[in-house]
Protein backbone atom coordinates (compact mmCIF):
# COMPACT_ATOMS: atom_id res chain seq x y z
CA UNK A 1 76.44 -122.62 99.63
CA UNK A 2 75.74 -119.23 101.41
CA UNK A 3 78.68 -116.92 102.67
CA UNK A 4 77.65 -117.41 105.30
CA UNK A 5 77.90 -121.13 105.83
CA UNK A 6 81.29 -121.06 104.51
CA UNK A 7 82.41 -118.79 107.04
CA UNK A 8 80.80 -120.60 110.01
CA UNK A 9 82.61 -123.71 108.51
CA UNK A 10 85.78 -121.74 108.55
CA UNK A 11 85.32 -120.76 112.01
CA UNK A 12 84.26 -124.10 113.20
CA UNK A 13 87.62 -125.40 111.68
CA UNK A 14 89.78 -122.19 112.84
CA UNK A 15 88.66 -123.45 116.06
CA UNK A 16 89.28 -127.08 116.08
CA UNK A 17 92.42 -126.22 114.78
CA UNK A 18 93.52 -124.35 117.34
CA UNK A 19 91.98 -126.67 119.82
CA UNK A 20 94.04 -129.63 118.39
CA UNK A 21 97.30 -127.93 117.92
CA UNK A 22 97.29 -126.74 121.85
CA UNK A 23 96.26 -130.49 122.71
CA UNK A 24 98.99 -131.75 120.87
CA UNK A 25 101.48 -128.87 121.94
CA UNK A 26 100.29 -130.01 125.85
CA UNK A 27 100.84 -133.54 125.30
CA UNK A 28 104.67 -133.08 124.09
CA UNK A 29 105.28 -130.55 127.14
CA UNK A 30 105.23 -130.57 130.79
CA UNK A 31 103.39 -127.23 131.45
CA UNK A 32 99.78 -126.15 131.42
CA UNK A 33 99.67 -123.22 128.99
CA UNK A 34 98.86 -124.61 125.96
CA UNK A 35 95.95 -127.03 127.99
CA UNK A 36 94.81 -123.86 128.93
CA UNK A 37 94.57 -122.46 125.53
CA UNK A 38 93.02 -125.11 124.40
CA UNK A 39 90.02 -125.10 127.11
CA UNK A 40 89.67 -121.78 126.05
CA UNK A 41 88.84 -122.34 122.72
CA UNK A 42 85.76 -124.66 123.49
CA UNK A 43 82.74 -121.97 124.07
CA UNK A 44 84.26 -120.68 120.87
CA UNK A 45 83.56 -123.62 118.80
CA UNK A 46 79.88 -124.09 120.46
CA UNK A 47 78.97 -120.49 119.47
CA UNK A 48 80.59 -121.79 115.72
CA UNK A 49 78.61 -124.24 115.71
CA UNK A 50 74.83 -123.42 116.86
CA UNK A 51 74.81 -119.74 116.62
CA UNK A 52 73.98 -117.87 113.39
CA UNK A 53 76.41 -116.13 111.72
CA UNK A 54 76.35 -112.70 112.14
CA UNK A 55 78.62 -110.04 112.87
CA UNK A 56 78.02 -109.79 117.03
CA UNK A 57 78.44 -113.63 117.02
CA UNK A 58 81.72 -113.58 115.30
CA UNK A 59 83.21 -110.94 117.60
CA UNK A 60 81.82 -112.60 120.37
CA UNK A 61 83.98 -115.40 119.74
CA UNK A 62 87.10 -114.07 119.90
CA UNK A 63 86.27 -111.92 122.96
CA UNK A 64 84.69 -115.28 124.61
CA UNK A 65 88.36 -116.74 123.50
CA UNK A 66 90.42 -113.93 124.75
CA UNK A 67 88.65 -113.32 127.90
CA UNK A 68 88.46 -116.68 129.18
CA UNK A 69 92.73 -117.39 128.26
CA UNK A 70 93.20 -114.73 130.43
CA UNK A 71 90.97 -115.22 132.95
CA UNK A 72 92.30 -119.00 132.81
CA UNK A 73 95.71 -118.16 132.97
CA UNK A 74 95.75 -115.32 135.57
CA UNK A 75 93.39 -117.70 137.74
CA UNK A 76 94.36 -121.60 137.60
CA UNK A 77 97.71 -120.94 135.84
CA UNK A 78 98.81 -118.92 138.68
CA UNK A 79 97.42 -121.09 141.45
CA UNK A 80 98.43 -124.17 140.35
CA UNK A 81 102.27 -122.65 139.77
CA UNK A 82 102.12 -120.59 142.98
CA UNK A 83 100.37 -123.33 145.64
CA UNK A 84 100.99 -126.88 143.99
CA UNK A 85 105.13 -126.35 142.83
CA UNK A 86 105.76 -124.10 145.70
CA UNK A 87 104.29 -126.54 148.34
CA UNK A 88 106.60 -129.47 146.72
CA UNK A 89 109.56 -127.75 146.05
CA UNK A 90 109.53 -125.38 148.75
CA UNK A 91 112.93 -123.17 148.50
CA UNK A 92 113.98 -125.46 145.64
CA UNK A 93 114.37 -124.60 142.26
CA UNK A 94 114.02 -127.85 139.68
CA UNK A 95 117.72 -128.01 139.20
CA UNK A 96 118.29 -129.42 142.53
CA UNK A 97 119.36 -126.20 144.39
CA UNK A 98 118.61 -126.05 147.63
CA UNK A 99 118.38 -122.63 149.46
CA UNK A 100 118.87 -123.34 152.86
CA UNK A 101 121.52 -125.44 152.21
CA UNK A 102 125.11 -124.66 152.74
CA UNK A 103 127.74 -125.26 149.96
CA UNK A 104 131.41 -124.67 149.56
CA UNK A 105 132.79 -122.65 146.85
CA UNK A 106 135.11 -123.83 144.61
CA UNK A 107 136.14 -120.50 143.33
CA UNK A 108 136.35 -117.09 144.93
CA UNK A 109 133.46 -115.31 144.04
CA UNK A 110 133.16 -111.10 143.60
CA UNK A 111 130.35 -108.66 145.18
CA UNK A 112 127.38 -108.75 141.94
CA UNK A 113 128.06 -104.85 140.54
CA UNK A 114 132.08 -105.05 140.90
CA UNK A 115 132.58 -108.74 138.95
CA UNK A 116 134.07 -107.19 136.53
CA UNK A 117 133.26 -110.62 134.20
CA UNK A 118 134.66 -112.89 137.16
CA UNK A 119 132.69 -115.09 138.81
CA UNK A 120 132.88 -117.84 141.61
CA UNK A 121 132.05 -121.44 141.01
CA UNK A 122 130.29 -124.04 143.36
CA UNK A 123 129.51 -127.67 142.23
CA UNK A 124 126.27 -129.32 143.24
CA UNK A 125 125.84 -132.96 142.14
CA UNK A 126 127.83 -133.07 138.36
CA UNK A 127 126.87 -129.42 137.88
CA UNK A 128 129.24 -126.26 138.17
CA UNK A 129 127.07 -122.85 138.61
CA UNK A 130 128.60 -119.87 138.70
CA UNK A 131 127.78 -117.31 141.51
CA UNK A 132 128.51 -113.51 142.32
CA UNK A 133 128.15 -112.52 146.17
CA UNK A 134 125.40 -110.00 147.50
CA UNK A 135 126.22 -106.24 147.81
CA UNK A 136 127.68 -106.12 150.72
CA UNK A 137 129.44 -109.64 151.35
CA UNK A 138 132.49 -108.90 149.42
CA UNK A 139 134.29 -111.24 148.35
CA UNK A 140 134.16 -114.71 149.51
CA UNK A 141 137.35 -116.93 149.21
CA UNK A 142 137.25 -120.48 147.70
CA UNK A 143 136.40 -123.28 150.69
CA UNK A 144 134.38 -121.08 152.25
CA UNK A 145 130.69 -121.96 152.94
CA UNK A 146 127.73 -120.34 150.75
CA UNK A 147 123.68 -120.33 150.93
CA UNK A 148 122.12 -119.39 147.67
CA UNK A 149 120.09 -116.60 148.33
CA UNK A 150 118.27 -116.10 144.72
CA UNK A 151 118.58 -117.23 140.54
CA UNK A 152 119.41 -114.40 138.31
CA UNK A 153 119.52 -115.91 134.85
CA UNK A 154 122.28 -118.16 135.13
CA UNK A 155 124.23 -116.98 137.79
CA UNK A 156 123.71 -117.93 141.40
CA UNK A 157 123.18 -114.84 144.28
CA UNK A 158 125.12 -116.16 147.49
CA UNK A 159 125.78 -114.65 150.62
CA UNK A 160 128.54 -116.24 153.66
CA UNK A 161 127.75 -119.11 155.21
CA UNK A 162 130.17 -120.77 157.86
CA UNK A 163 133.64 -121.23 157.30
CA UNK A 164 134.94 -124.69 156.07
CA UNK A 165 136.78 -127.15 158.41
């Protein structure tokens, strides 16, 4: 065998490696990224396969590769998170939080620079989150209506809402 048979065998199998480990990565997940990935490496294995090795060929692979993942992921990536999950979810995140909806804290909760490590508590469903008001509120006493204004990390961003009855 030529070198250069071995190597397009090589690259044929880098390829449907890759290929195969994103398929199988996509069908134990819920996102699109490693589908993605995967579609990406398919010009890549035709240019393995029928194109004679030479240098420009080889390189023209992994541009092919790298080009089209980005151009995948900036393009239907994006799309698909931005118009399909924002139209169903609207202001809601996946862990049931609902930003126009009013909740009643459970714990007073302190303005998000002066915590100083406290923070205020709301339950929604079975689930405690922990929240820090917007500059500005203040603080907000426990029983006191909230609306989530934003996620940061793991702490919820409220502002007032209307007092309890």
């Amino acid at each position: 065998m030529e070198l250069s048979q071995i190597i397009q065998i090589l690259l044929i199998i880098i390829w449907s490696m890759i290929f195969i480990s994103f398929i199988i990565v996509e069908i134990q997940t819920t996102g699109i990224w490693a589908a993605l990935t995967s579609v990406s490496t398919i010009p890549s294995l035709i240019i393995s396969i029928v194109a004679p090795n030479i240098v420009l060929y080889i390189v023209l692979q992994f541009i092919i590769f790298i080009v089209l993942w980005f151009t995948l992921y900036f393009s239907v990536y994006k799309l698909l998170k931005n118009k399909l999950v924002n139209k169903k979810y609207a202001k809601t995140d996946f862990n049931g939080l609902d930003y126009d909806a009013e909740y009643v804290l459970t714990k007073d909760t302190y303005e998000e620079l002066n915590n100083n490590g406290e923070y205020g508590e709301i339950i929604i469903g079975d689930k405690k989150y922990r929240t820090l008001s917007k500059v500005g509120e203040g603080i907000i006493n426990k029983g006191e209506k909230i609306k989530i204004l934003e996620v940061k990390g793991n702490v919820l961003l409220v502002k007032k809402g209307n007092k309890c009855q």
